[in-house]
C-alpha atoms as a PDB file:
ATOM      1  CA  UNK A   1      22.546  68.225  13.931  1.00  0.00           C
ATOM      2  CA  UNK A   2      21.554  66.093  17.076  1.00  0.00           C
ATOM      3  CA  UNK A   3      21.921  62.263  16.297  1.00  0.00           C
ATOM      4  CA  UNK A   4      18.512  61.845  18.062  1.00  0.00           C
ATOM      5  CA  UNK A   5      17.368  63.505  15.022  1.00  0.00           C
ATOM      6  CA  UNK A   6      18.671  61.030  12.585  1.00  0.00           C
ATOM      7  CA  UNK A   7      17.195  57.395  13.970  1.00  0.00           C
ATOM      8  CA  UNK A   8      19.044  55.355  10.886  1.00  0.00           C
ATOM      9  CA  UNK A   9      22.172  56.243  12.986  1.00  0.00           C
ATOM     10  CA  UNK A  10      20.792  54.603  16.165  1.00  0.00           C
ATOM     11  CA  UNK A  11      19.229  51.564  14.280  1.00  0.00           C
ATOM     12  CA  UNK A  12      22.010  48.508  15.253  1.00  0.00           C
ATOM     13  CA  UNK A  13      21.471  47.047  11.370  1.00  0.00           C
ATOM     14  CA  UNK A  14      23.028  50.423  10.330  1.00  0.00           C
ATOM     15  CA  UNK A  15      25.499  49.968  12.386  1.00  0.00           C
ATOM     16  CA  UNK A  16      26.559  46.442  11.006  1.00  0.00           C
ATOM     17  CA  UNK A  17      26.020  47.438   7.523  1.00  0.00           C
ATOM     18  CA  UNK A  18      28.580  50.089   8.114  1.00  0.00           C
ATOM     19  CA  UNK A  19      31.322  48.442   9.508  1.00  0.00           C
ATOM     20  CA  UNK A  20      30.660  45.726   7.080  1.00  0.00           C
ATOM     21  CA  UNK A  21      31.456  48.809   4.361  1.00  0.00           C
ATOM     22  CA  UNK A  22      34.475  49.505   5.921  1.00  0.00           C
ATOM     23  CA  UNK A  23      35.783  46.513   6.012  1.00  0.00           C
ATOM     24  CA  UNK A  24      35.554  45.399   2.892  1.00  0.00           C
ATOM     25  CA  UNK A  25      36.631  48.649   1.620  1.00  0.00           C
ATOM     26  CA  UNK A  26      40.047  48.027   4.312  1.00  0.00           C
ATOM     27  CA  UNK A  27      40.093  45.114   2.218  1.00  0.00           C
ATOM     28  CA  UNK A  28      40.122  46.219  -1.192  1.00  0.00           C
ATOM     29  CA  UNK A  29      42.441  48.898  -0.560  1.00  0.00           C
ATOM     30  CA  UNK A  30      44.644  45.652   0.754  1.00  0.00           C
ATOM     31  CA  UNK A  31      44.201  44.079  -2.381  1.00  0.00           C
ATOM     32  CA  UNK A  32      44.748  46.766  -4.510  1.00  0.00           C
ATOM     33  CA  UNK A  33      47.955  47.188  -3.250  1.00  0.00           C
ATOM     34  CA  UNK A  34      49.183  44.031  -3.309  1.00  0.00           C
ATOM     35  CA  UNK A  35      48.293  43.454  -6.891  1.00  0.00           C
ATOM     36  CA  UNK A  36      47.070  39.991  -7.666  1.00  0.00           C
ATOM     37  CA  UNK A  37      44.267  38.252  -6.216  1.00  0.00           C
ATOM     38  CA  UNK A  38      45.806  35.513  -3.515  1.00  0.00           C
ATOM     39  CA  UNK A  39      45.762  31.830  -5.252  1.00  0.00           C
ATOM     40  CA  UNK A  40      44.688  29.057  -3.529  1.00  0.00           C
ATOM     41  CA  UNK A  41      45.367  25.767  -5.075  1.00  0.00           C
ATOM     42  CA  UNK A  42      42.942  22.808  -5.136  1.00  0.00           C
ATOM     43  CA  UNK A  43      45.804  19.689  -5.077  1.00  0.00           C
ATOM     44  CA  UNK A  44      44.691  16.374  -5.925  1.00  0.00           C
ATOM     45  CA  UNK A  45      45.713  15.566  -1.991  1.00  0.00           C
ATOM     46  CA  UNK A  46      43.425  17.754  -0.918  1.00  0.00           C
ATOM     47  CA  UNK A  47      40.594  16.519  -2.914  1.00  0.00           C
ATOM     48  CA  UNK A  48      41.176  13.239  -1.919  1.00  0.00           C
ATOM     49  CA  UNK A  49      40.902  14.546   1.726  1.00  0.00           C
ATOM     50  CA  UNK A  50      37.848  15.895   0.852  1.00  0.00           C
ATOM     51  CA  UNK A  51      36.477  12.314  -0.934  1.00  0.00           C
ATOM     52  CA  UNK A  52      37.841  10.608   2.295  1.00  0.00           C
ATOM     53  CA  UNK A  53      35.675  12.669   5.041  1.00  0.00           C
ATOM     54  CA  UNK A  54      32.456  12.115   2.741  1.00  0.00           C
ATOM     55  CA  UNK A  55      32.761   8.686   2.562  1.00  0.00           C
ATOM     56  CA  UNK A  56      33.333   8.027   6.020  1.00  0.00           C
ATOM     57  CA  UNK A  57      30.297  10.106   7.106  1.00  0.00           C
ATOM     58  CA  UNK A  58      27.952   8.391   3.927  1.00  0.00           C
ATOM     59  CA  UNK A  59      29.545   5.312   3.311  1.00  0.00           C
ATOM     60  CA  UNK A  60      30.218   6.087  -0.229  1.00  0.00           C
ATOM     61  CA  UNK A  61      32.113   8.341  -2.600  1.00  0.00           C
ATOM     62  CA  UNK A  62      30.769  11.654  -3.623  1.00  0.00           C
ATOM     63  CA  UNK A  63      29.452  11.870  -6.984  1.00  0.00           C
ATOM     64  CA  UNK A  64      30.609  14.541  -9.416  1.00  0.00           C
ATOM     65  CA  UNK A  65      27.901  17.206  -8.043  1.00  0.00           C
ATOM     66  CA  UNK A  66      28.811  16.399  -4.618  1.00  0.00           C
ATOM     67  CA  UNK A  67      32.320  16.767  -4.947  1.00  0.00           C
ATOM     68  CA  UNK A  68      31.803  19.794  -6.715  1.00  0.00           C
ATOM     69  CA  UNK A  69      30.001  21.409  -3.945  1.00  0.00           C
ATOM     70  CA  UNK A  70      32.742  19.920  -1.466  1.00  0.00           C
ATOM     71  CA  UNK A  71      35.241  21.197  -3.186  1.00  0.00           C
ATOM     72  CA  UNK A  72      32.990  25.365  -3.138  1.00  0.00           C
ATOM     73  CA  UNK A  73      33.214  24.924   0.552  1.00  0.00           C
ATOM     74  CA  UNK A  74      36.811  24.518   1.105  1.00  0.00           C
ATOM     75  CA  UNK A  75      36.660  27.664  -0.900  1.00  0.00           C
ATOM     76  CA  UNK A  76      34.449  29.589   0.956  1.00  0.00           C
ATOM     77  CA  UNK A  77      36.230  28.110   3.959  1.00  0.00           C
ATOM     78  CA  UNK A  78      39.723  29.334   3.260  1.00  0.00           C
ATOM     79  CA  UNK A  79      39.172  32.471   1.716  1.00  0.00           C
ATOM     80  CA  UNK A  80      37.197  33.768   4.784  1.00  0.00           C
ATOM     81  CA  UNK A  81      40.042  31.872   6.704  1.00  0.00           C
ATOM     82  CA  UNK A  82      42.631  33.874   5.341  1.00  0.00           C
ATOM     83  CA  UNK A  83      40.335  37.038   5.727  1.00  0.00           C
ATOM     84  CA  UNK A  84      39.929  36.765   9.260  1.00  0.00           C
ATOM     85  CA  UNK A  85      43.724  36.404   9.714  1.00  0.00           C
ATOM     86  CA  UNK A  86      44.587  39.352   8.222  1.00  0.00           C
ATOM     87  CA  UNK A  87      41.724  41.112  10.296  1.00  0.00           C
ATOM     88  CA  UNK A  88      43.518  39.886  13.698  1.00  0.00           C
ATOM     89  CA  UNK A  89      39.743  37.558  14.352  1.00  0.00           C
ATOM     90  CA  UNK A  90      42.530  35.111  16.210  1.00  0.00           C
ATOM     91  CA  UNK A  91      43.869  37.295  18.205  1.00  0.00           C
ATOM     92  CA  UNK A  92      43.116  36.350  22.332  1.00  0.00           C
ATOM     93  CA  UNK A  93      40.102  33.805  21.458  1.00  0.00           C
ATOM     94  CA  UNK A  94      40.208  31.099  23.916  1.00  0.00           C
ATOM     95  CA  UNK A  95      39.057  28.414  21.569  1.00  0.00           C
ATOM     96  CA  UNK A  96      41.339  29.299  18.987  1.00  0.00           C
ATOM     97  CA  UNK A  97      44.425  29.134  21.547  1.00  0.00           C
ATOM     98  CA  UNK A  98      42.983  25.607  23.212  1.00  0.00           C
ATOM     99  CA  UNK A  99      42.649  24.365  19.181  1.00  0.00           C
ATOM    100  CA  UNK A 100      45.884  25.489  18.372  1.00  0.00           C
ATOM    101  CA  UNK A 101      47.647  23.834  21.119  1.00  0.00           C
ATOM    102  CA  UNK A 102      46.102  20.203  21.059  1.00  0.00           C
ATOM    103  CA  UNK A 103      47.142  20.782  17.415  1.00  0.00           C
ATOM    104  CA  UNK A 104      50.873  21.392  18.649  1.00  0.00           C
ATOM    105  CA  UNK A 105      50.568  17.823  21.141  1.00  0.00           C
ATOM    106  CA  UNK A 106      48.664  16.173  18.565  1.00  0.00           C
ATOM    107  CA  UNK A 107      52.017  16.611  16.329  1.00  0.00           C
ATOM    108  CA  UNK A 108      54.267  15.024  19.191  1.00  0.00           C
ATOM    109  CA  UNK A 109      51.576  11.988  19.537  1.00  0.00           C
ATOM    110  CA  UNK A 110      52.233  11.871  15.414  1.00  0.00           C
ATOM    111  CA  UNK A 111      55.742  11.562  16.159  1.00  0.00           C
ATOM    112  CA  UNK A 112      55.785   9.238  18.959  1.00  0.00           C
ATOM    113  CA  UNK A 113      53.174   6.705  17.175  1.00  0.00           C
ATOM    114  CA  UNK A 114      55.887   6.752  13.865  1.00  0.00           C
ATOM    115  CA  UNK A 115      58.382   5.445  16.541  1.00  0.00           C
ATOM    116  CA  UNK A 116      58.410   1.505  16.415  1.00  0.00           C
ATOM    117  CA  UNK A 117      60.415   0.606  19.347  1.00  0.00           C
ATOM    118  CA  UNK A 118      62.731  -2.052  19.511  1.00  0.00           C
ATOM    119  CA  UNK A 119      62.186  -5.149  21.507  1.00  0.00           C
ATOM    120  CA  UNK A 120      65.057  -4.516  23.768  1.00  0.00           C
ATOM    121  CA  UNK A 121      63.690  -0.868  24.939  1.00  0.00           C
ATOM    122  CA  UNK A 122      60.148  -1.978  25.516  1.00  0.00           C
ATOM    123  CA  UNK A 123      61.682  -5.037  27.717  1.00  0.00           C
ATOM    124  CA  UNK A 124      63.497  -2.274  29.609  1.00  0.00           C
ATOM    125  CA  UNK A 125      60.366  -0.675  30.192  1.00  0.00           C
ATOM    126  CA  UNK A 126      57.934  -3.623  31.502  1.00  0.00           C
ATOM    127  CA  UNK A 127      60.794  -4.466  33.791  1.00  0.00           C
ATOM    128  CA  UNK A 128      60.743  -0.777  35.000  1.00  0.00           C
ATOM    129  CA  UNK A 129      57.091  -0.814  35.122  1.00  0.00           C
ATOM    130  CA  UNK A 130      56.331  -4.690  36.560  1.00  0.00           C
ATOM    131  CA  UNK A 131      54.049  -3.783  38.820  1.00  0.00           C
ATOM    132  CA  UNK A 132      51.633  -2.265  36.242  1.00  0.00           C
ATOM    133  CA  UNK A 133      51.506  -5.830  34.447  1.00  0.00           C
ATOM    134  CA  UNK A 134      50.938  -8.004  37.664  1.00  0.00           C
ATOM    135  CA  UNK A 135      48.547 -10.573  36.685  1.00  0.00           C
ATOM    136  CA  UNK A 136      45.613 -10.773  39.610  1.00  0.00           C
ATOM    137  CA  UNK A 137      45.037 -13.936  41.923  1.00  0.00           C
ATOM    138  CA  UNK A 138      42.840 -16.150  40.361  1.00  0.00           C
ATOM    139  CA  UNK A 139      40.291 -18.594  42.919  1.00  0.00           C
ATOM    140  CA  UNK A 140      37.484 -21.317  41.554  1.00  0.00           C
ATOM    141  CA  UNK A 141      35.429 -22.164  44.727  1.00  0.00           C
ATOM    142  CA  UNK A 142      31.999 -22.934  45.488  1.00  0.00           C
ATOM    143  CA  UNK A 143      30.251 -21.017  48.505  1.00  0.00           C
ATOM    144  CA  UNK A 144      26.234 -21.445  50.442  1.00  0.00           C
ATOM    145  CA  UNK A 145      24.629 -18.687  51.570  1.00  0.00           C
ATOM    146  CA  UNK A 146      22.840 -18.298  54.886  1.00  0.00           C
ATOM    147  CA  UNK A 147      20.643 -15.316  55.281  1.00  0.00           C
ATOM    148  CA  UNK A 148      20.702 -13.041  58.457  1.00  0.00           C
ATOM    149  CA  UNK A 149      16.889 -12.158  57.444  1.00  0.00           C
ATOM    150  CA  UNK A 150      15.344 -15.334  57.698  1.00  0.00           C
ATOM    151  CA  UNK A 151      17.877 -17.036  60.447  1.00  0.00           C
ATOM    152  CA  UNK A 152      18.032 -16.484  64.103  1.00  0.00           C
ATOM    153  CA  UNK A 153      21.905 -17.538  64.069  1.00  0.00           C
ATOM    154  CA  UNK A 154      22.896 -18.041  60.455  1.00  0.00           C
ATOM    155  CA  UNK A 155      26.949 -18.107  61.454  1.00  0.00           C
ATOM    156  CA  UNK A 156      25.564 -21.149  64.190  1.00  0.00           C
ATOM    157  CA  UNK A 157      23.792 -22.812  60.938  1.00  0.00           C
ATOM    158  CA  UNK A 158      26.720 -22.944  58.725  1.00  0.00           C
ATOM    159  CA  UNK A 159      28.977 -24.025  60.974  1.00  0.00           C
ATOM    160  CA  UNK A 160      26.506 -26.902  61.380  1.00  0.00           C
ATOM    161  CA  UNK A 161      26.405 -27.540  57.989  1.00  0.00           C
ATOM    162  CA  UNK A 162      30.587 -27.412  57.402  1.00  0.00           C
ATOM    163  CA  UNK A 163      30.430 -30.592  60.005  1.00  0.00           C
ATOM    164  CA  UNK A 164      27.805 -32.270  58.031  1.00  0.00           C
ATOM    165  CA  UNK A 165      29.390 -31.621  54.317  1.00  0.00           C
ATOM    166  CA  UNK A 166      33.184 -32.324  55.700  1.00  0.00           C
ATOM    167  CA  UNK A 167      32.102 -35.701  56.519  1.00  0.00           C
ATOM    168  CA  UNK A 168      30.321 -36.468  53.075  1.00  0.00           C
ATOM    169  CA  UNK A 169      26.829 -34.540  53.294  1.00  0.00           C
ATOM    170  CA  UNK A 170      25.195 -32.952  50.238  1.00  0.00           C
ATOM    171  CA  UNK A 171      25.745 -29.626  49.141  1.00  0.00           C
ATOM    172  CA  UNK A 172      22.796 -29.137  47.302  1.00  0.00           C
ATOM    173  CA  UNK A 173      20.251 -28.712  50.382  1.00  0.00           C
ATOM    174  CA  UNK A 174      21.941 -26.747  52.174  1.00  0.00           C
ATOM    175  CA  UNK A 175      21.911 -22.790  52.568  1.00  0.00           C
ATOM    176  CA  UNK A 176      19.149 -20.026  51.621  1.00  0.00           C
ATOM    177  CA  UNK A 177      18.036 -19.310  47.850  1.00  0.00           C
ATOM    178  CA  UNK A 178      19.446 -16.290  46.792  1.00  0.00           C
ATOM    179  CA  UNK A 179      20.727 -14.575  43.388  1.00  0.00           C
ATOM    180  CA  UNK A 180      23.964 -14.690  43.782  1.00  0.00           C
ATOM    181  CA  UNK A 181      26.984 -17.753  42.025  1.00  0.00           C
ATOM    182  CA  UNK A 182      27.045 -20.673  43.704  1.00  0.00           C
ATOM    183  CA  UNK A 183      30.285 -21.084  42.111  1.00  0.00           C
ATOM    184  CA  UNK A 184      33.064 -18.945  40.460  1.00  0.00           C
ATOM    185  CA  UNK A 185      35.643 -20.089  37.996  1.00  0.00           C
ATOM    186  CA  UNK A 186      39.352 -18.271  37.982  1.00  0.00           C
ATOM    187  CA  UNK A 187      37.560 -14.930  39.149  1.00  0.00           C
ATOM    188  CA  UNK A 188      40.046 -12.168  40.629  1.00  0.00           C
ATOM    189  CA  UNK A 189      39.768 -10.383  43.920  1.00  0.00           C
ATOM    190  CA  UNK A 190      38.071  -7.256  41.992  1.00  0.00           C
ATOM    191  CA  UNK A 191      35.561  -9.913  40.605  1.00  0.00           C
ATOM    192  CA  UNK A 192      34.514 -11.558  43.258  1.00  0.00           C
ATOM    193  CA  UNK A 193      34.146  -8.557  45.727  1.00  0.00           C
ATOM    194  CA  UNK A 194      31.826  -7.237  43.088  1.00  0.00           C
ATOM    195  CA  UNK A 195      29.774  -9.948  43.294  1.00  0.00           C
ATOM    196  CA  UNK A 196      30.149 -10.055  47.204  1.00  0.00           C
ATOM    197  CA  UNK A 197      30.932  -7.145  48.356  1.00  0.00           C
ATOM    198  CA  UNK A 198      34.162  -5.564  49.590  1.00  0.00           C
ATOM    199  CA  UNK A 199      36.565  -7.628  51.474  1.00  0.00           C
ATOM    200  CA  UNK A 200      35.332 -10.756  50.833  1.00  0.00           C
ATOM    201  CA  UNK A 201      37.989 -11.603  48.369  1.00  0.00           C
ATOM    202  CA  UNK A 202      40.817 -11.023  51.221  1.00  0.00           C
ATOM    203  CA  UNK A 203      39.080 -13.520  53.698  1.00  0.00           C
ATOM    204  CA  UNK A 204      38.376 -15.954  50.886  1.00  0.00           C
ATOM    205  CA  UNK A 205      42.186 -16.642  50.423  1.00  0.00           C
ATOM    206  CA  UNK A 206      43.034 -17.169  54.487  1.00  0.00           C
ATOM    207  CA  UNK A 207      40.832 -20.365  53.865  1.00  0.00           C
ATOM    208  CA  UNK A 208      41.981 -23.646  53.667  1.00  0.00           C
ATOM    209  CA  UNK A 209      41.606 -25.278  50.089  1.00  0.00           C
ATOM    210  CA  UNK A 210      39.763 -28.748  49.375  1.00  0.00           C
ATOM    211  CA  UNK A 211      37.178 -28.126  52.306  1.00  0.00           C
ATOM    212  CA  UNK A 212      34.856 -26.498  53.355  1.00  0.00           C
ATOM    213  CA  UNK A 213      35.436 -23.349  55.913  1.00  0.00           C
ATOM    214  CA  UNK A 214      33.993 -20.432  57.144  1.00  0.00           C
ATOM    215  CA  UNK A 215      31.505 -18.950  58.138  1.00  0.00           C
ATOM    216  CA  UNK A 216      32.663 -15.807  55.917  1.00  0.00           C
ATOM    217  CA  UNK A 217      30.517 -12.282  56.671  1.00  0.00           C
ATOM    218  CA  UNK A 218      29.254 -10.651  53.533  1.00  0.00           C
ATOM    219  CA  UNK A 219      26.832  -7.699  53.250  1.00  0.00           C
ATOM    220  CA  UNK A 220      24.463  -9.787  52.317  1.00  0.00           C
ATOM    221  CA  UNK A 221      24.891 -12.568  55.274  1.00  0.00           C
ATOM    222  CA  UNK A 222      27.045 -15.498  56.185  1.00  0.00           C
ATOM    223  CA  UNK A 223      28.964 -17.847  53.559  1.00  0.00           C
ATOM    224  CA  UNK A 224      30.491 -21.065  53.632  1.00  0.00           C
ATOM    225  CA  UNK A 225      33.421 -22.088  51.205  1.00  0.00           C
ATOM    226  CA  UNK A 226      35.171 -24.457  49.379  1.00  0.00           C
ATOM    227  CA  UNK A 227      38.378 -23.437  47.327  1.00  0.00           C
ATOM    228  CA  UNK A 228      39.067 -25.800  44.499  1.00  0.00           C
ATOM    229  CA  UNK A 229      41.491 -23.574  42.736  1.00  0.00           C
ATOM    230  CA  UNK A 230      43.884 -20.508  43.656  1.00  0.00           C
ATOM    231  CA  UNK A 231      46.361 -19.141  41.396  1.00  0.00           C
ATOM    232  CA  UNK A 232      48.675 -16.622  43.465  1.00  0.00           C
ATOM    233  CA  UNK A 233      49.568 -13.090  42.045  1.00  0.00           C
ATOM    234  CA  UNK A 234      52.399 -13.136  39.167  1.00  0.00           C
ATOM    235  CA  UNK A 235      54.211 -10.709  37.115  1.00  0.00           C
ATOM    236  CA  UNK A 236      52.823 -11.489  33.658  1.00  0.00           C
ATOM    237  CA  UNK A 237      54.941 -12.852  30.876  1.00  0.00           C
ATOM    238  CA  UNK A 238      56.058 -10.069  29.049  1.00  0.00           C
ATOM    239  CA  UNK A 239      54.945 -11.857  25.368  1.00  0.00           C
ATOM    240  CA  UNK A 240      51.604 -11.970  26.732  1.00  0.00           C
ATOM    241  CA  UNK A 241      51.368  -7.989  27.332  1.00  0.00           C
ATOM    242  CA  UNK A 242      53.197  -6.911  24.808  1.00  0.00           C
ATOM    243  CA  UNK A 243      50.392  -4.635  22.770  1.00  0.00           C
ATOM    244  CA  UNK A 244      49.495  -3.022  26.337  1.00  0.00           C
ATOM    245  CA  UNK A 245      53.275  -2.006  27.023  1.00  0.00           C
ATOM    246  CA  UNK A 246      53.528  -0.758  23.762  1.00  0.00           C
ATOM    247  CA  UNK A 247      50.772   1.884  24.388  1.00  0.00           C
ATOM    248  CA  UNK A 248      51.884   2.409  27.806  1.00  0.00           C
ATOM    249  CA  UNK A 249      55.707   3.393  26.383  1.00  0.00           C
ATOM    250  CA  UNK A 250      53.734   5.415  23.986  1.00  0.00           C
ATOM    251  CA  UNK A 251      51.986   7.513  26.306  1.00  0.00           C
ATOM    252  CA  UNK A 252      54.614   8.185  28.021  1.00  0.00           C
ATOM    253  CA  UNK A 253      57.132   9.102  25.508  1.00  0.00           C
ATOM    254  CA  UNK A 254      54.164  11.362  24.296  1.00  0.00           C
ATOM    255  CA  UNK A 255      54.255  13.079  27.793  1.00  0.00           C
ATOM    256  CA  UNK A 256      58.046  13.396  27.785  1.00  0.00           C
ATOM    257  CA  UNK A 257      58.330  14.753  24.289  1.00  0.00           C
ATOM    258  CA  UNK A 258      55.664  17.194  24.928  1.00  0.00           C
ATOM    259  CA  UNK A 259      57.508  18.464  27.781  1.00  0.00           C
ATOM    260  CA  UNK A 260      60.695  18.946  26.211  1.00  0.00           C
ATOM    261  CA  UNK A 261      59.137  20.841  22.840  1.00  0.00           C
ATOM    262  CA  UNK A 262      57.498  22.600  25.782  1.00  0.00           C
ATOM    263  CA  UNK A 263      60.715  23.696  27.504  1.00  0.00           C
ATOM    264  CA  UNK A 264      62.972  24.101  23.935  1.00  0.00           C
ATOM    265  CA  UNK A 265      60.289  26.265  22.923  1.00  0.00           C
ATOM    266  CA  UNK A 266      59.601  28.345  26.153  1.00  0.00           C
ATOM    267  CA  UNK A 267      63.573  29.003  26.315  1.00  0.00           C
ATOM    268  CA  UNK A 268      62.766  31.513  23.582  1.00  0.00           C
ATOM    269  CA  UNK A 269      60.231  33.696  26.007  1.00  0.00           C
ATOM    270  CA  UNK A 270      60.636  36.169  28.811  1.00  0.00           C
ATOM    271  CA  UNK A 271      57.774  36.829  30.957  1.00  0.00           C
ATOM    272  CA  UNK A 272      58.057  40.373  32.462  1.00  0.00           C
ATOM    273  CA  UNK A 273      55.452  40.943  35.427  1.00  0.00           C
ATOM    274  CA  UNK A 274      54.272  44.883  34.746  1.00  0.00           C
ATOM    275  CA  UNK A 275      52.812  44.839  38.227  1.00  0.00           C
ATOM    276  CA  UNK A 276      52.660  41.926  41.107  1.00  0.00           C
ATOM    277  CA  UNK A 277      49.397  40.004  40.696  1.00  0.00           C
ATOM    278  CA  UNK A 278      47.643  39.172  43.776  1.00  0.00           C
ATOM    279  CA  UNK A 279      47.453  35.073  44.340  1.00  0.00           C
ATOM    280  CA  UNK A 280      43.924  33.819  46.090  1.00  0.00           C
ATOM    281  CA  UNK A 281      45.940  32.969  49.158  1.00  0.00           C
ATOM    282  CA  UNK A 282      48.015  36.205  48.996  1.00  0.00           C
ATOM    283  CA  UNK A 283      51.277  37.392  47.619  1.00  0.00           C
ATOM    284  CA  UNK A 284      52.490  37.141  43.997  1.00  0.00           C
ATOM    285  CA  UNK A 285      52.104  33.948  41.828  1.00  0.00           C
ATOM    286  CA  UNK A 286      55.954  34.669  40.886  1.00  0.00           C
ATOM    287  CA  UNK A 287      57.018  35.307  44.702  1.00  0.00           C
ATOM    288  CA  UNK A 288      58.048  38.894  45.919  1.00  0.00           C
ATOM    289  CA  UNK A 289      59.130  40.463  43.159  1.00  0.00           C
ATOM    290  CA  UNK A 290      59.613  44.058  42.103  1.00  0.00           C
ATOM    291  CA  UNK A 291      57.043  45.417  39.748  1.00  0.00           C
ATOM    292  CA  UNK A 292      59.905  46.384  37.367  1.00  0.00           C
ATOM    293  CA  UNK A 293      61.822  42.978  37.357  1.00  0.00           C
ATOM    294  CA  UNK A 294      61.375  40.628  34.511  1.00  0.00           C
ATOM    295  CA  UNK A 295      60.732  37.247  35.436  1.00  0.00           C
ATOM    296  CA  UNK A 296      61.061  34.269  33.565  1.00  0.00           C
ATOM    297  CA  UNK A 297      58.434  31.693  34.742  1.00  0.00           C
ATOM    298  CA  UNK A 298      59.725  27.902  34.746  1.00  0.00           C
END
C-alpha cells in the first residue's frame, strides 16, 4: 500500500504522537527492568531553598498552598530532568555545555570567596600592584571664560584682564557668561577634563599657583586661572583601600584557580585530529600534522 494512500501517516501530529508512544514505551520497558520506581527525596534543605526564592521574588513566605504547589514543581522539574538524561537530551546542546561550565567557575569563585586572606598576603599584593591604587592629583582653582564666538581676540582679552586682577582687580566682572564652574574643589585630571575638555587638566598643572595665568585653550574658548590648591599624585595608604584590594586578590586568585582546575583536569584528555582542519588563514589550527597523529592541544 502507497503511503500517499494513508494521509494520517503524512499528518506531522501523527508523527509526534508516535514517537511520543515510543518513548514512553522505551521508558517503561526501562523501568520495568529496573524494578522500583526512582525516589526522589523532598529534604527539609531543599524546601527551605524553595521558601527562600519565593520570598525574595514576593517579599514574603509562601503560605501552605503555595508551598505546596512549589514543592509539585520541583517534582515535575526533576523527574523530567532525570528523563531527559537518560534520553541523551544533553548531549552536544550549546546552552547546556555554556551552563555547565560557568557552573564549574562558579565553584572556583565559591572557593576563592571562602578564602579570607591574611593581612600579610594582601600587603604583598597592593605592593605588587601599587600602581592600580595611585590616588589621582587633586587641584581647587578658580578659572574666567572668554568666548571665541563673541570676541575678536579673546586670548588678547584675558591677558588684559590677568594684568588687571594680578594687581587687585575684581574677578567678578570679568569674562563671558557661560555654563560651565567657575570654580572646582579637589577635582582630578579625569574630572576636570570632563568638564573642559581633554587636555586641559595637563596645562592646568604647568601653571603657577596663587595667581592668576593663562590664557589656557579649551574647546569651548580661552580660560584664565588661579590654582589655590594642588595635591600631587600618591600611592594610596594601603588601610584606606583595603576592601578594593581584597576584591582585586579575589579576582585574580579566581582566574588562577580556574586555570589550574583547567589544566589538572585537561591532563586527563587526548585530542586526536581524524583529519587536518583548515584554519581561515590556512593550514591546520594544530600546525602540520599528520591526519593519523594524535595531538594533545595545550
Amino acid at each position: 500500500m502507497s503511503l500517499k494512500k494513508v494521509p494520517l501517516l503524512r499528518d506531522p501530529l501523527m508523527h509526534f504522537a508516535l514517537i511520543g508512544g515510543l518513548l514512553f514505551a522505551i521508558d517503561g520497558l526501562f523501568n520495568a527492568a529496573g524494578g522500583s520506581a526512582e525516589e526522589i527525596v523532598i529534604t527539609p534543605n531543599r524546601i527551605e531553598h524553595l521558601t527562600a526564592v519565593f520570598e525574595r521574588s514576593w517579599q514574603r513566605p509562601p503560605n501552605g498552598e503555595e508551598l505546596n504547589k512549589l514543592v509539585d514543581n520541583f517534582v515535575r522539574e526533576e523527574v523530567l530532568y532525570r528523563e531527559a538524561l537518560k534520553l541523551g537530551l544533553e548531549a552536544d546542546d550549546t546552552v547546556i555545555r555554556r551552563r555547565l561550565r560557568l557552573k564549574m567557575e562558579f565553584l572556583a569563585r565559591d572557593l576563592v570567596d571562602a578564602v579570607e586572606p591574611e593581612s600579610s598576603e594582601l600587603e604583598r599584593f597592593f605592593q605588587d600592584h601599587a600602581e592600580r591604587y595611585r590616588a589621582p592629583a587633586r587641584v581647587s582653582f578658580r578659572q574666567i571664560y572668554f568666548s571665541r564666538d563673541h570676541r575678536a581676540s579673546p586670548a588678547e582679552d584675558a591677558r588684559a584682564l590677568m594684568a588687571a586682577l594680578n594687581t587687585g582687580a575684581d574677578a567678578a566682572a570679568g569674562g563671558d557668561s557661560h555654563l560651565l564652574p567657575r570654580q572646582f574643589a579637589q577635582a582630578s585630571p579625569a574630572e576636570i577634563n570632563n568638564q573642559l575638555g581633554v587636555g586641559f587638566a595637563e596645562q592646568l598643572v604647568q601653571q603657577p599657583q596663587g595667581l592668576w595665568a593663562g590664557p589656557i585653550r579649551s574647546e569651548y574658548g580661552e580660560h584664565l586661572v588661579l590654582i589655590e590648591a594642588y595635591t600631587p599624585e600618591a600611592t594610596a595608604e594601603f588601610a584606606s583601600v583595603r576592601p578594593q584590594v581584597l576584591r582585586d586578590w579575589q579576582a585574580q586568585q579566581h582566574t588562577d584557580m580556574l586555570e589550574r582546575q583547567y589544566q589538572l583536569l585537561r591532563d586527563g584528555y587526548r585530542v586526536r585530529l581524524e583529519s587536518p582542519l583548515e584554519s581561515p588563514l590556512g593550514g591546520s589550527p594544530f600546525g602540520d600534522t599528520p591526519e593519523t597523529e594524535e595531538v594533545v592541544a595545550r
